[in-house]
C-alpha atoms as a PDB file:
ATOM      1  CA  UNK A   1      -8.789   8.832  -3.508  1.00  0.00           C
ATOM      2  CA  UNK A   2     -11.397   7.374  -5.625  1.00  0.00           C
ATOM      3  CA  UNK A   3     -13.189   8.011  -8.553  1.00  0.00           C
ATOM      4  CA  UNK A   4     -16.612   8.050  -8.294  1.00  0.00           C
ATOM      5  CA  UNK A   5     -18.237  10.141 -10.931  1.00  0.00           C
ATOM      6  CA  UNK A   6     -17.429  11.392 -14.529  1.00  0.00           C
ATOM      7  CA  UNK A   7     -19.780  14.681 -15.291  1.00  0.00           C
ATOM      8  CA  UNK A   8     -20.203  14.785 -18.921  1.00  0.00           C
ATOM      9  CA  UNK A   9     -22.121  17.979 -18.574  1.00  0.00           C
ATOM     10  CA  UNK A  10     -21.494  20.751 -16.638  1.00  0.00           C
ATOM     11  CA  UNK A  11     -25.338  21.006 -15.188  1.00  0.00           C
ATOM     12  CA  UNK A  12     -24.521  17.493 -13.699  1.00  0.00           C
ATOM     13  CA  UNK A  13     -21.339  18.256 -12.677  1.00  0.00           C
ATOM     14  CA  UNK A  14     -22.776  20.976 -10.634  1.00  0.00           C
ATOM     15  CA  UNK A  15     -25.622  19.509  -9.125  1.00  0.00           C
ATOM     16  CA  UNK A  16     -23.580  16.939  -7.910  1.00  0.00           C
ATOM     17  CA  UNK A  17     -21.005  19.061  -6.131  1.00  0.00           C
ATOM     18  CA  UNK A  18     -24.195  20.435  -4.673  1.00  0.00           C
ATOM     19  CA  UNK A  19     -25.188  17.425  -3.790  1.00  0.00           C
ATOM     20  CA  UNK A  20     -22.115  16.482  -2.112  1.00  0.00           C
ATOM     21  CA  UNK A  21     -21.192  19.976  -0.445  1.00  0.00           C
ATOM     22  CA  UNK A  22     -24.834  19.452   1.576  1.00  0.00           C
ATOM     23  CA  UNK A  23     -24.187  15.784   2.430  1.00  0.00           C
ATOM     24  CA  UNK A  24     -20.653  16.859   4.153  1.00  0.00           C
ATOM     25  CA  UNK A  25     -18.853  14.554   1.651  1.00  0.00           C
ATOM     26  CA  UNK A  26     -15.281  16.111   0.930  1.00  0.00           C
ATOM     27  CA  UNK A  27     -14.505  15.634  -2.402  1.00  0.00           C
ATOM     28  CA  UNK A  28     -12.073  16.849  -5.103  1.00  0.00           C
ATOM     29  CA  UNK A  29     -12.779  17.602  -8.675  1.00  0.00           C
ATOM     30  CA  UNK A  30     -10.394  17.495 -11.717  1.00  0.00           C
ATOM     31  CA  UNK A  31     -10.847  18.325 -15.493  1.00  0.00           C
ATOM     32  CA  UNK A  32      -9.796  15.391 -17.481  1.00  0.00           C
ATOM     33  CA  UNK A  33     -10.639  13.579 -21.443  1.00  0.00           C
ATOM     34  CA  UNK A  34     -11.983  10.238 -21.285  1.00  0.00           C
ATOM     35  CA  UNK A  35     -13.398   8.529 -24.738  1.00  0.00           C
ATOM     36  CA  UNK A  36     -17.087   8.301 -25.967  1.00  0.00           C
ATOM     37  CA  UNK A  37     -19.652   7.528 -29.033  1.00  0.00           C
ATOM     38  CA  UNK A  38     -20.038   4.136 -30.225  1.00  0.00           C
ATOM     39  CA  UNK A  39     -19.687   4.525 -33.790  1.00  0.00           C
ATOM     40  CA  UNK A  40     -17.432   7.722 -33.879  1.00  0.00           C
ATOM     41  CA  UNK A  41     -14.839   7.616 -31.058  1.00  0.00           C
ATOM     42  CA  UNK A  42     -14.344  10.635 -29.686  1.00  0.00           C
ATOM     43  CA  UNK A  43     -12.105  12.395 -27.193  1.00  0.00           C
ATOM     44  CA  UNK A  44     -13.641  14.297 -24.530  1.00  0.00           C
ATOM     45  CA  UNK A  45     -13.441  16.621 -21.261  1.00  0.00           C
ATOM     46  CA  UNK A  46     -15.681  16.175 -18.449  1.00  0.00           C
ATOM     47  CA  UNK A  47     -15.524  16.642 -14.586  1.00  0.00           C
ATOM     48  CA  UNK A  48     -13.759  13.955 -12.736  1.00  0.00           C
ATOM     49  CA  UNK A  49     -15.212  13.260  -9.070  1.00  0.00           C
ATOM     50  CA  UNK A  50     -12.685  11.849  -6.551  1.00  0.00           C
ATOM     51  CA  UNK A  51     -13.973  10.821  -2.820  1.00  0.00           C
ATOM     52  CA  UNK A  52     -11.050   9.323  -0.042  1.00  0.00           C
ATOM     53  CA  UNK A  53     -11.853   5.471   0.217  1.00  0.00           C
ATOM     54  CA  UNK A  54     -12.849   5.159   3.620  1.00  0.00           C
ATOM     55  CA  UNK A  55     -16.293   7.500   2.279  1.00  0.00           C
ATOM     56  CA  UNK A  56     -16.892   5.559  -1.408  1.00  0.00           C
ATOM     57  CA  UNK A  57     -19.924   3.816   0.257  1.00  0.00           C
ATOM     58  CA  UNK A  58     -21.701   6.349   1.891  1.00  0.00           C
ATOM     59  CA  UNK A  59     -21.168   8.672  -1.424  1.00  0.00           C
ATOM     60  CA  UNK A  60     -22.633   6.155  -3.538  1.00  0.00           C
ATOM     61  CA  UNK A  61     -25.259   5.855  -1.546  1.00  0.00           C
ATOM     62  CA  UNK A  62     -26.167   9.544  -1.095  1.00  0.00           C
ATOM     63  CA  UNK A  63     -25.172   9.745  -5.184  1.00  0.00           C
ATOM     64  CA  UNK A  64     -27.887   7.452  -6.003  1.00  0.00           C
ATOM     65  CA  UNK A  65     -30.609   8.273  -3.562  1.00  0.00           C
ATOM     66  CA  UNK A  66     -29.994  12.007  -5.739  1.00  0.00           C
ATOM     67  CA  UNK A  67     -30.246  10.239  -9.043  1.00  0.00           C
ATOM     68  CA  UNK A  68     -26.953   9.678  -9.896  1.00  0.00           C
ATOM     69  CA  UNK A  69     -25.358   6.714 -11.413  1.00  0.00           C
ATOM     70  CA  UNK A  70     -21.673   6.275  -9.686  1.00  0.00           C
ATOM     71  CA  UNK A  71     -18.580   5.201 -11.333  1.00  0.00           C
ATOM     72  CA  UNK A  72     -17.955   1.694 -11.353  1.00  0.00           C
ATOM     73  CA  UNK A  73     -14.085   0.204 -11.754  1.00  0.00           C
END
């Protein structure tokens, strides 16, 4: 699986998995810390989107057709 999204807030978090859920996109979610703020580095949780590889296209895709920027490696 892939990671295609981090949801820093929960109102994005959940509009995506709507998002998702209606496009038929299976997808798994996990709770996880990444870093932010430029000046101030910080430690913080957000939502962790995960798609299986043979979908990444077609999620990014329907993720920014919805207004979402995906997750780049």
């Amino acid at each position: 699986m892939a990671l295609v999204y981090i949801g820093k807030k929960l109102k994005d978090a959940l509009r995506l998995e709507d998002v998702l859920t209606k496009a038929n996109i299976d997808y798994a979610v996990e709770v996880d810390t990444y870093t932010g703020g430029v000046i101030f580095r910080t430690e913080r949780t957000g939502a962790f989107f995960y798609v299986e590889d043979p979908r990444i296209e077609e999620t990014h895709r329907i993720m920014e057709g919805s207004g979402f920027k995906p997750h780049q490696l």
